[in-house]
N, C-alpha and C. Protein backbone atom coordinates (compact mmCIF):
# COMPACT_ATOMS: atom_id res chain seq x y z
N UNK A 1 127.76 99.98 44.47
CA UNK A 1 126.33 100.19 44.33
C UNK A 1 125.57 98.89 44.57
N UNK A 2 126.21 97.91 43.73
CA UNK A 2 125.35 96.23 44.29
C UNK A 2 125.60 96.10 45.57
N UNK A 3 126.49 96.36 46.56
CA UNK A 3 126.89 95.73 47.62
C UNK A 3 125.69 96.52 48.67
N UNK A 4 125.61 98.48 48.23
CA UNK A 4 124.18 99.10 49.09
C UNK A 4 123.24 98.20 48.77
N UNK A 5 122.46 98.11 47.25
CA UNK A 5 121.43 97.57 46.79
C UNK A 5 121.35 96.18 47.87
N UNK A 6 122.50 94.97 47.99
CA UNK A 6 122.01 93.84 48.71
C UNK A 6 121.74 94.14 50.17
N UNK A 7 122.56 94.97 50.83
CA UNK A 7 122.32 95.37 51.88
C UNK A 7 121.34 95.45 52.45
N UNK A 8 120.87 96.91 52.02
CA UNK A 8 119.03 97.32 51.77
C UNK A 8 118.40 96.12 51.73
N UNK A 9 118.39 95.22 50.46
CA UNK A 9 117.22 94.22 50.49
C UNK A 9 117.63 93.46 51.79
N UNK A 10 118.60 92.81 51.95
CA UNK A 10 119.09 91.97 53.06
C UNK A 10 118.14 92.39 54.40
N UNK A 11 118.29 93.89 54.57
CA UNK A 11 117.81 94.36 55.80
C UNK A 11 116.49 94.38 55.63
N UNK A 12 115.52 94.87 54.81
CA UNK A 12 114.24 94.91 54.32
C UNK A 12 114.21 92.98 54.68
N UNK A 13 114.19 92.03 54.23
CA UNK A 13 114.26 91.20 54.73
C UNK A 13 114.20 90.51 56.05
N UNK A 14 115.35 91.02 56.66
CA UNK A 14 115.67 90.81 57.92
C UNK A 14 114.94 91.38 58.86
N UNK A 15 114.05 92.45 58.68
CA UNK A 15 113.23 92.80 59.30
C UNK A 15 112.17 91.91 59.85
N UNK A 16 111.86 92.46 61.14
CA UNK A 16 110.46 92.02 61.42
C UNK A 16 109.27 92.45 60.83
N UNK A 17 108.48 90.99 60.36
CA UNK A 17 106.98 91.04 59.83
C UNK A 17 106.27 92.19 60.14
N UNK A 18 106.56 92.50 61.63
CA UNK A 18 105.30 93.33 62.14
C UNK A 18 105.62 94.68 61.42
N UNK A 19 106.86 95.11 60.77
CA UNK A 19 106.81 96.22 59.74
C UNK A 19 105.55 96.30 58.71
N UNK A 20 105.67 95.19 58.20
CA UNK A 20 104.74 95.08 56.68
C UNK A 20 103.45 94.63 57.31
N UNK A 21 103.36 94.03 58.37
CA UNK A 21 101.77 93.59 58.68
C UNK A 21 100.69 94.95 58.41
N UNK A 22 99.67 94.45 58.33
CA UNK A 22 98.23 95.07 58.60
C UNK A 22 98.19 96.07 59.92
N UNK A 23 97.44 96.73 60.27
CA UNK A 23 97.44 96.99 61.84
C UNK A 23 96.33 96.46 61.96
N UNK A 24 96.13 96.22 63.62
CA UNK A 24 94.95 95.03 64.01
C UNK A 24 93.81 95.38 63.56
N UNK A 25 93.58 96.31 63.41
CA UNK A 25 92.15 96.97 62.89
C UNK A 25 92.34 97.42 61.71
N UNK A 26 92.65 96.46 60.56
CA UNK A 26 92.89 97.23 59.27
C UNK A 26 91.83 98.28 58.69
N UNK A 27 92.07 99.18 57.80
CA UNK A 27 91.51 100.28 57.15
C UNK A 27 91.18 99.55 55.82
N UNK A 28 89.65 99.32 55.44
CA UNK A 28 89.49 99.22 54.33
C UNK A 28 89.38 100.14 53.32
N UNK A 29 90.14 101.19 52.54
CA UNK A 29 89.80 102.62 51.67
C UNK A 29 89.13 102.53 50.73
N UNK A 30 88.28 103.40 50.13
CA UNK A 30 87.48 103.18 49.15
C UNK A 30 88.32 103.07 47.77
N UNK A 31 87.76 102.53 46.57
CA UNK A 31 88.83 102.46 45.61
C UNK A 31 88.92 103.91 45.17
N UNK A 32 88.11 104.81 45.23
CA UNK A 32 88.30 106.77 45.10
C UNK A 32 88.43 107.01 46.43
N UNK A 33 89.36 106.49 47.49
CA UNK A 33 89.68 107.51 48.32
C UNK A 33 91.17 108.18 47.84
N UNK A 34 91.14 109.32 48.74
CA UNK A 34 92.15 110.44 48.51
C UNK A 34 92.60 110.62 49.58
N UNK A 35 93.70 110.67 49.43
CA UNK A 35 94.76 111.30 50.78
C UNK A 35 95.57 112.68 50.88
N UNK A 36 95.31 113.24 51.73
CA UNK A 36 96.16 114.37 51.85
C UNK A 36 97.83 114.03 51.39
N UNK A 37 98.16 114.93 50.76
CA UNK A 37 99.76 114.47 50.35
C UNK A 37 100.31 114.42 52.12
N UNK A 38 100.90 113.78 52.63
CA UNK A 38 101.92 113.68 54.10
C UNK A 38 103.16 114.61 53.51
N UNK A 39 103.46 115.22 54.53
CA UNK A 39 104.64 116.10 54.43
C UNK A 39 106.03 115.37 55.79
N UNK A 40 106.83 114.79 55.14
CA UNK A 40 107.71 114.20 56.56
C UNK A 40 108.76 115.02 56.19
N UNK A 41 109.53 114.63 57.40
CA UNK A 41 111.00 115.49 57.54
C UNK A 41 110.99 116.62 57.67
N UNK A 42 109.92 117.75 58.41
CA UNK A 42 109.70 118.76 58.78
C UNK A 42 110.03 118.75 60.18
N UNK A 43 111.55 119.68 60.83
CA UNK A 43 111.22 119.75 61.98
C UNK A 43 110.04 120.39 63.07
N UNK A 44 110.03 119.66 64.11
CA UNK A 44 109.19 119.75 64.56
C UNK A 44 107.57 119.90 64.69
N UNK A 45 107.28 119.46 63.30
CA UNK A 45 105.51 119.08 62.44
C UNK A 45 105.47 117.37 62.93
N UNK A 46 104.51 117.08 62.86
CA UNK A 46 103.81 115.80 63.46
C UNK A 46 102.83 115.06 62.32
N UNK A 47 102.55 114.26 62.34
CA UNK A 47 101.34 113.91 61.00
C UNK A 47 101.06 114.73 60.41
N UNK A 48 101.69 115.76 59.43
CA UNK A 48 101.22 116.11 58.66
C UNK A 48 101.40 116.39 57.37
N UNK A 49 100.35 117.36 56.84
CA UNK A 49 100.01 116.78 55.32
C UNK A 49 99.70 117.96 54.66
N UNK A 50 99.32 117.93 53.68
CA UNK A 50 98.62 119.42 52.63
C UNK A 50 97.60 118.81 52.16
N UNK A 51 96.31 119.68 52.56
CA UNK A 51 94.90 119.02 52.34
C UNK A 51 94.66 119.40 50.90
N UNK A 52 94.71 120.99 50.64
CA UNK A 52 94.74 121.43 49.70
C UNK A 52 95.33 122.88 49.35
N UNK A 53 96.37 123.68 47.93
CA UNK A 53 96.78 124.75 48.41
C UNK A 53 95.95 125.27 49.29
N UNK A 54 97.64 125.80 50.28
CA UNK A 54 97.57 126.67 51.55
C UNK A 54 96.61 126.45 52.56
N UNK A 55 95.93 124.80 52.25
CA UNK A 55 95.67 124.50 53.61
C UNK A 55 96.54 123.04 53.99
N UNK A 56 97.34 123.58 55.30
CA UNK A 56 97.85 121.71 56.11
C UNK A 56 97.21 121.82 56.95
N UNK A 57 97.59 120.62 57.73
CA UNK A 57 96.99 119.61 58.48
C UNK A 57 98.69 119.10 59.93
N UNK A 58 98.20 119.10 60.54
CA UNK A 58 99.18 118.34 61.45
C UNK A 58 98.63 117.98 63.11
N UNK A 59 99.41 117.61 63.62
CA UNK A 59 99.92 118.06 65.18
C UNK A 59 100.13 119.38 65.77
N UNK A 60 100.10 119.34 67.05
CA UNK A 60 100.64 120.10 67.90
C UNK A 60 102.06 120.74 67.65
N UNK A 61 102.63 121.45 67.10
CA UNK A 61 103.90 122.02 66.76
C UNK A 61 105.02 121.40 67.55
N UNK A 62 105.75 120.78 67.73
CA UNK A 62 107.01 120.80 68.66
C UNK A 62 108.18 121.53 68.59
N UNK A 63 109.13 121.59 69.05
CA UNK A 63 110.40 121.96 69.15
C UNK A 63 110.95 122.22 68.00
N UNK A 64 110.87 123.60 67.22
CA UNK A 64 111.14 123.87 66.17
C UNK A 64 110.32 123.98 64.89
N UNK A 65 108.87 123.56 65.44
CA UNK A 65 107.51 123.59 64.72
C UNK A 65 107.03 125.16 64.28
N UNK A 66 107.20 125.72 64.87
CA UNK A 66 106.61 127.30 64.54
C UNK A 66 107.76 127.77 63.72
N UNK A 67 109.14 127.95 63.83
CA UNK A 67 109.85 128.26 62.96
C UNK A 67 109.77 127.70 61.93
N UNK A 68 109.57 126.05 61.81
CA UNK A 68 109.49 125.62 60.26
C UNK A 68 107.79 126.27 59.67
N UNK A 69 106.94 126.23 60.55
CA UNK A 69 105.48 126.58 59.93
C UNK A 69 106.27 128.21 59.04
N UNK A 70 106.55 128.99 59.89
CA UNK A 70 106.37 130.36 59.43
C UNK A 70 108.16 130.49 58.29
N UNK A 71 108.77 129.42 57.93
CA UNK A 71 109.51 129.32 57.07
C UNK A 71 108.56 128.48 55.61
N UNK A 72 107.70 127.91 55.88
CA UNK A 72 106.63 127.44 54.77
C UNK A 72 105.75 128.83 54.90
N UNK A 73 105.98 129.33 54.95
CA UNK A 73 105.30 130.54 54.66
C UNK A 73 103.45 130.66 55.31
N UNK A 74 103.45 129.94 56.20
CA UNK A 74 102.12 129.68 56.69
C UNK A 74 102.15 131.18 57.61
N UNK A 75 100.79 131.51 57.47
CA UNK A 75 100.37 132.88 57.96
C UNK A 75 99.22 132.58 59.10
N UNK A 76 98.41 131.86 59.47
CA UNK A 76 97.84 131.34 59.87
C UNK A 76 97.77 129.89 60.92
N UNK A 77 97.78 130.31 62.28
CA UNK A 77 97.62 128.50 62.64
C UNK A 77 96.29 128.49 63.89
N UNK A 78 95.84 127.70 63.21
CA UNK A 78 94.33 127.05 63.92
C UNK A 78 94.43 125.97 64.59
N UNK A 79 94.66 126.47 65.99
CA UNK A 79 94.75 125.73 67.64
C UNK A 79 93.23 125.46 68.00
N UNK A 80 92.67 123.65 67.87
CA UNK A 80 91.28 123.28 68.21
C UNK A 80 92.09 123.32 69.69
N UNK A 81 92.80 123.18 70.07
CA UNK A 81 92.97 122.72 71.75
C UNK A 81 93.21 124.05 72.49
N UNK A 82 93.07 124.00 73.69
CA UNK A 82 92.44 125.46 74.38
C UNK A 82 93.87 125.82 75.12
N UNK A 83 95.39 126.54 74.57
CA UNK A 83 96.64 126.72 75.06
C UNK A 83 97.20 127.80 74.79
N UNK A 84 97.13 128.94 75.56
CA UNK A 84 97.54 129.87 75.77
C UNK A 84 99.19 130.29 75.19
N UNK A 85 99.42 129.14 75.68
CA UNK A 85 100.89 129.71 75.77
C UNK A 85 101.59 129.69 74.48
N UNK A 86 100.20 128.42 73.39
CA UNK A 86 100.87 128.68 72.26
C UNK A 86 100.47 130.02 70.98
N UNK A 87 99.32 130.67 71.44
CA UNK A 87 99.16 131.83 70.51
C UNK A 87 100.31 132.54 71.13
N UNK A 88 101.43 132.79 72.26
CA UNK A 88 101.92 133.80 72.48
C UNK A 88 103.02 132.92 71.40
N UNK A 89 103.36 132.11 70.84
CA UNK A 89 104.11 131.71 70.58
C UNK A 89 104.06 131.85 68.72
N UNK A 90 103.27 131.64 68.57
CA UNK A 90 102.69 131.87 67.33
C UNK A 90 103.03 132.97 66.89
N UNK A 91 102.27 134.09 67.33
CA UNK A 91 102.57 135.75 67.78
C UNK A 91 103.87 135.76 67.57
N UNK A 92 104.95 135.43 68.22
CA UNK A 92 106.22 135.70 68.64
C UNK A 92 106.55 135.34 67.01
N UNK A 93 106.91 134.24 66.83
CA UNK A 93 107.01 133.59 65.00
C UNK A 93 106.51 134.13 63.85
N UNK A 94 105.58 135.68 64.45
CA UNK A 94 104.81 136.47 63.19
C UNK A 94 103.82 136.15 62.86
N UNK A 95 102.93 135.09 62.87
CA UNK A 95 102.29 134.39 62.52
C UNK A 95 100.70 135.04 63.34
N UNK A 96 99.52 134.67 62.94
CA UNK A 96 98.22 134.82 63.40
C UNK A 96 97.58 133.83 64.17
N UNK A 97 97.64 133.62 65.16
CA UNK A 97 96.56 132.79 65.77
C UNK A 97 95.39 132.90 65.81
N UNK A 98 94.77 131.38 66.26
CA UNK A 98 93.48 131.80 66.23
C UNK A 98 92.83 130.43 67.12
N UNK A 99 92.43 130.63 68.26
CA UNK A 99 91.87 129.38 68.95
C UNK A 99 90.41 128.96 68.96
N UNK A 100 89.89 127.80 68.27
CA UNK A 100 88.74 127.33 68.21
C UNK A 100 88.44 126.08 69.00
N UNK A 101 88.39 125.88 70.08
CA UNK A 101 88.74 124.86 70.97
C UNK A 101 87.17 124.14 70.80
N UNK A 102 87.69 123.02 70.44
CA UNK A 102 86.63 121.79 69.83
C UNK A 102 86.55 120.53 71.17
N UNK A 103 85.79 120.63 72.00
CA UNK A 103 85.59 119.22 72.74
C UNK A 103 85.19 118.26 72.43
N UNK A 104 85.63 117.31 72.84
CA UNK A 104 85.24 115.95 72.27
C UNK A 104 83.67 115.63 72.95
N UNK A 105 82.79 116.19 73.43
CA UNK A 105 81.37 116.77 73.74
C UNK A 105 80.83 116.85 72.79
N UNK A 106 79.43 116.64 72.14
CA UNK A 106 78.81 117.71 70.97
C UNK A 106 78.27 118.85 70.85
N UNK A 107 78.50 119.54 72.22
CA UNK A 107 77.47 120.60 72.26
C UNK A 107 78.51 121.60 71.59
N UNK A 108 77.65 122.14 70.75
CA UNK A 108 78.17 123.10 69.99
C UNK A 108 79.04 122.94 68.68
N UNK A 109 79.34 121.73 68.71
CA UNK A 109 80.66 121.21 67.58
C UNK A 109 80.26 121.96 66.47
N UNK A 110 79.20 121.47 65.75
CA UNK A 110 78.20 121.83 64.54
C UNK A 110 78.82 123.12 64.26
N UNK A 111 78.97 124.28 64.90
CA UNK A 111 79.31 125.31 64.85
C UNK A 111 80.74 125.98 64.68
N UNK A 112 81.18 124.95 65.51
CA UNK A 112 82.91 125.20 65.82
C UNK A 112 83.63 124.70 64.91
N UNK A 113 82.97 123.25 64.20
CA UNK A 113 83.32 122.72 63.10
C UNK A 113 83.47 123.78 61.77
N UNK A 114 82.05 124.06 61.78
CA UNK A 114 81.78 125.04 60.47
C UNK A 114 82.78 126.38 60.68
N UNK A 115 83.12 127.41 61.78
CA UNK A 115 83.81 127.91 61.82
C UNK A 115 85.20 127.43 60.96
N UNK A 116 86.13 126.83 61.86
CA UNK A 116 86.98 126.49 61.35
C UNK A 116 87.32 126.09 60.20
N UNK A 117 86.11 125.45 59.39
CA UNK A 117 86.43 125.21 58.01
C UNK A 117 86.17 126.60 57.19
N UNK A 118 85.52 127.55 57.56
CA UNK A 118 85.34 128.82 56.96
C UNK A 118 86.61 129.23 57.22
N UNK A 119 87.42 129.24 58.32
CA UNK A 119 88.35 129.93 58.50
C UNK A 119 89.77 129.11 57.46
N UNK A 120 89.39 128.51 57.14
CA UNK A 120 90.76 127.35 56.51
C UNK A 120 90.66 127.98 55.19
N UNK A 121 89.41 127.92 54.85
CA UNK A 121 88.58 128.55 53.23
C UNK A 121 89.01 129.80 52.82
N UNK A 122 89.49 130.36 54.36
CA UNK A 122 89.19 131.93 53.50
C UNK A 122 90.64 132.22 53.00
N UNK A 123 91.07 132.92 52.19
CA UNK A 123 92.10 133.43 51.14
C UNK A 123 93.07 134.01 51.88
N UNK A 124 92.13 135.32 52.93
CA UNK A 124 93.21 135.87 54.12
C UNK A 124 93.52 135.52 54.89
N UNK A 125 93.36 133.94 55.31
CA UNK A 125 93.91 133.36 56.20
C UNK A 125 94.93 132.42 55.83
N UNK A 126 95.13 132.36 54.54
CA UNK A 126 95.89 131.25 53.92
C UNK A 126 97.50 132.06 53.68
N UNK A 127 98.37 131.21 53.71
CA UNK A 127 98.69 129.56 54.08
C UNK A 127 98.22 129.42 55.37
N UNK A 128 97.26 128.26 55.69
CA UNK A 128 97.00 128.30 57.35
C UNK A 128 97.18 126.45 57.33
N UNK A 129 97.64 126.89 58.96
CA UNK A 129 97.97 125.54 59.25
C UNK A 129 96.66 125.22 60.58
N UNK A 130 96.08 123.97 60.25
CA UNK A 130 95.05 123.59 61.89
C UNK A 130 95.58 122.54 62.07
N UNK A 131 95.40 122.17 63.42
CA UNK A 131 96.10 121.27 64.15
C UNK A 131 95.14 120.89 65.59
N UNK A 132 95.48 119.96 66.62
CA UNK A 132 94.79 119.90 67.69
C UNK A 132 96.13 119.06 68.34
N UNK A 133 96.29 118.45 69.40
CA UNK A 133 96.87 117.72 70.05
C UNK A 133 98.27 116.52 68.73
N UNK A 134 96.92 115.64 68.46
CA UNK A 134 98.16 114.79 68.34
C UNK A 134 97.71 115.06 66.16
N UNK A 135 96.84 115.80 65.61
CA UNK A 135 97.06 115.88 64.20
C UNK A 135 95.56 114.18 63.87
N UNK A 136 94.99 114.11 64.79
CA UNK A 136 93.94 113.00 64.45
C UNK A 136 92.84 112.84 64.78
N UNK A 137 92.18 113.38 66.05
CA UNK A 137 90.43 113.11 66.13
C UNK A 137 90.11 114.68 65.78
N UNK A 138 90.12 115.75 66.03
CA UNK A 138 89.93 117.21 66.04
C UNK A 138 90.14 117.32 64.78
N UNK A 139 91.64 117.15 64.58
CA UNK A 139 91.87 117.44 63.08
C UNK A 139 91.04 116.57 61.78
N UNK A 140 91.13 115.63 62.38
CA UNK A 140 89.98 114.65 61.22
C UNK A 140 88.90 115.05 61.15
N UNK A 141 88.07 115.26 61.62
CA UNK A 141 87.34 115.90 61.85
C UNK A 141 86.66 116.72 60.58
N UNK A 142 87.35 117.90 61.19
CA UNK A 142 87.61 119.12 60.44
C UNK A 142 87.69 118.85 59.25
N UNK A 143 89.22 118.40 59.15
CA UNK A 143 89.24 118.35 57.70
C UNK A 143 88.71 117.36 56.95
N UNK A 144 88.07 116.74 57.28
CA UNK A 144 86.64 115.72 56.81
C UNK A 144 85.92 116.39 56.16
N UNK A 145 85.45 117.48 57.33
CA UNK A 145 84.73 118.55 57.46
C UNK A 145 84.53 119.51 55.82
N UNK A 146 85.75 119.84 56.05
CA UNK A 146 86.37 120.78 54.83
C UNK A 146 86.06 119.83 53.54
N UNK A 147 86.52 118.82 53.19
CA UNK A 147 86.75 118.06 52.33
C UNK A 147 85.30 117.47 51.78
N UNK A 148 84.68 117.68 52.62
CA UNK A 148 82.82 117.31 51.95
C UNK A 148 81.84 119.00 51.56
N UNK A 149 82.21 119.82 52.59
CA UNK A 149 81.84 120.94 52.44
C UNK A 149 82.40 121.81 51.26
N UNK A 150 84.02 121.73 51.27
CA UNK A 150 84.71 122.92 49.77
C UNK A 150 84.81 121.93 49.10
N UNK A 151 85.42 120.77 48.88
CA UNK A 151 85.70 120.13 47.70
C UNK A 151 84.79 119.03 47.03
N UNK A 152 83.51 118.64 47.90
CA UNK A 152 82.54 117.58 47.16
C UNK A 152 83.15 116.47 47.79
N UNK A 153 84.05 115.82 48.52
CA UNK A 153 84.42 114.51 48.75
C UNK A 153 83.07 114.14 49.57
N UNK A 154 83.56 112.43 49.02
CA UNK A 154 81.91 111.38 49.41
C UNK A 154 82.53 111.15 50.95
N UNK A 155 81.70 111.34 52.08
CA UNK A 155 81.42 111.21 53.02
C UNK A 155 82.72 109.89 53.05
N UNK A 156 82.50 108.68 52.51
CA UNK A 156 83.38 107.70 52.41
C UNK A 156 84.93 107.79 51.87
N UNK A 157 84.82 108.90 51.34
CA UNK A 157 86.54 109.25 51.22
C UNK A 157 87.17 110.06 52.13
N UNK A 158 86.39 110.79 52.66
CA UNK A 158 86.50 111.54 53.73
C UNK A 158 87.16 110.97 55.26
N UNK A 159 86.59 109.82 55.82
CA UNK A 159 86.38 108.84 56.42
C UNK A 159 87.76 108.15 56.58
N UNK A 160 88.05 107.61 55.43
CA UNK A 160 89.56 106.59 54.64
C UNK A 160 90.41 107.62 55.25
N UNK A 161 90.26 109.00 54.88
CA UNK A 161 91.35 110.07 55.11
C UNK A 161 91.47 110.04 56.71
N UNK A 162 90.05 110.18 57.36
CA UNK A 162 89.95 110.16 58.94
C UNK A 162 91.28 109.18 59.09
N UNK A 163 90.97 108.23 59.08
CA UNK A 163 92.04 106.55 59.07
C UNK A 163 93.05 106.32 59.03
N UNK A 164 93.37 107.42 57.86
CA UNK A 164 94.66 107.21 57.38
C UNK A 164 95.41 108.21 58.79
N UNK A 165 95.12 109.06 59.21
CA UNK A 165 95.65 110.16 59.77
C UNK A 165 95.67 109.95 61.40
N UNK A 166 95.29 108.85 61.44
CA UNK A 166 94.80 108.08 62.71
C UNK A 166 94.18 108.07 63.52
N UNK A 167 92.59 108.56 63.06
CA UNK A 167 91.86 108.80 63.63
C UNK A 167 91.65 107.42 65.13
N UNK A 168 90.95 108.19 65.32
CA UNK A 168 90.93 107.40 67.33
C UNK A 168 89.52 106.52 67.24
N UNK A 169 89.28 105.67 66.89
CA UNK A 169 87.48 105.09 66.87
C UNK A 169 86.87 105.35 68.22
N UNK A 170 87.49 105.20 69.24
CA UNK A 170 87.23 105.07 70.59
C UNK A 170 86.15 106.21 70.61
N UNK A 171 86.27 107.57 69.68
CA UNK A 171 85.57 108.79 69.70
C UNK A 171 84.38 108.63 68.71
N UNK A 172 83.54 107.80 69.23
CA UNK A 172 82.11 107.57 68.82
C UNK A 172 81.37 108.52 68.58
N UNK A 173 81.52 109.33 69.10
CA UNK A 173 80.67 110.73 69.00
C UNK A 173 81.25 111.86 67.84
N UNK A 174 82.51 111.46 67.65
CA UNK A 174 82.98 112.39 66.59
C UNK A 174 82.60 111.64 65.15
N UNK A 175 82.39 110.28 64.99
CA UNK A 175 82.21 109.10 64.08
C UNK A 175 80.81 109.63 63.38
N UNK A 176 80.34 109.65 64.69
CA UNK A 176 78.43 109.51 64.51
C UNK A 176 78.24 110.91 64.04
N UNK A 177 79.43 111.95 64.64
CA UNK A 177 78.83 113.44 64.45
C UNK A 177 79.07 113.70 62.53
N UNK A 178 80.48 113.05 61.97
CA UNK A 178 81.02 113.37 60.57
C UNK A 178 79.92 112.92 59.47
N UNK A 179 79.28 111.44 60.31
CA UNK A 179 78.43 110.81 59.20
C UNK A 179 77.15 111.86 59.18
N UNK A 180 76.76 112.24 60.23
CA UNK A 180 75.43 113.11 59.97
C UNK A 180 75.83 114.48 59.52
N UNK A 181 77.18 114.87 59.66
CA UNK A 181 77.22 116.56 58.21
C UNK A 181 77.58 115.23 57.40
N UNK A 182 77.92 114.47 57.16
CA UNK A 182 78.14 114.31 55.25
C UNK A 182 77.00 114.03 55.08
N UNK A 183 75.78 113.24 55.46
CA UNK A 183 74.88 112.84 55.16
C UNK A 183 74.21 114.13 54.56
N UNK A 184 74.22 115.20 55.66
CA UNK A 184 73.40 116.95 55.25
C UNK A 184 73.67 117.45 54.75
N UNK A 185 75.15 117.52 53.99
CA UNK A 185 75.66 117.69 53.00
C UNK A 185 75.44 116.87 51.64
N UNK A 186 75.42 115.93 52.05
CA UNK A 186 74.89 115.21 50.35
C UNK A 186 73.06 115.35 50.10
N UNK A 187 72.35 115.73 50.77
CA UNK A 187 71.27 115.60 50.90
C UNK A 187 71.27 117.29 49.97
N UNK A 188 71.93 118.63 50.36
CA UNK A 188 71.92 119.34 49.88
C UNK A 188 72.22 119.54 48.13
């Protein structure tokens, strides 16, 4: 048992810095931010997490992704990206699809946003899983979205969560679009 224990540290050690570093653009979190619990070691799931019962959060499903979704008992999966081939796939796994294809554009978001978080909300859609490409600008989004709209989170915890999940900054327009619903949301 001492000889694993030195090992481990030895190697933790021996590692390169750039493990434990910062990333170049560190994330400052609020001291009340909240994180979705992360769910790892799921085949074929990608970043993801449980926002709140019977709603996750991820990626694009891979190779063995729909069988593990519909073995978590998820009844529901919410495709922001516009792919055919995966409601037949969904379908096939038992499961309900449902495509709300969100562009990184604003026209219309406002709407497509609010959809989708109604659809995450509702009871008969749960366990539901949403997702977009890679589980980070679409999905942040959203579940930003969700997280100021059903549960009261401050625009600024919301945000931390964007971050944590890896949100993309490059998407200025999705930045500028989250701060003005939390803002209309706290104003309410």
């Amino acid at each position: 048992m001492k000889r694993i224990l030195f090992v481990a540290l030895a190697t933790l050690i021996a590692a390169p810095c750039s493990i434990f570093a910062a990333p170049k653009e560190s994330v400052t979190f609020p001291a009340t931010a909240r994180i979705s619990e992360r769910i790892y070691s799921l085949p074929g799931l990608d970043n993801a997490g449980r926002v709140a019962p019977g709603v996750f959060r991820g990626a694009q499903p891979g190779t063995g992704g729909y069988a593990t979704l519909k073995a978590m008992g998820i009844r529901t999966v919410i495709d922001m990206r516009t792919t055919e081939s995966e409601k037949q796939q969904v379908e096939a796994a038992g499961m309900k699809a449902i495509v709300v294809p969100i562009e990184m554009n604003r026209n219309g978001l406002r709407e497509k946003v609010d959809r989708v978080v109604a659809l995450m909300a509702d009871p008969a859609n749960q366990p539901v899983y949403v997702h977009c490409r890679h589980g980070q600008d679409r999905t942040g989004i959203v579940v930003a979205a969700f997280r100021m709209k059903q549960q009261c989170w401050s625009l600024a915890d919301a945000e931390a969560e964007m971050q944590a999940y890896g949100f993309n900054d490059v998407w200025v327009n999705f930045k500028k679009f989250i701060r003005q619903y939390g803002a209309q949301i706290e104003k309410k």
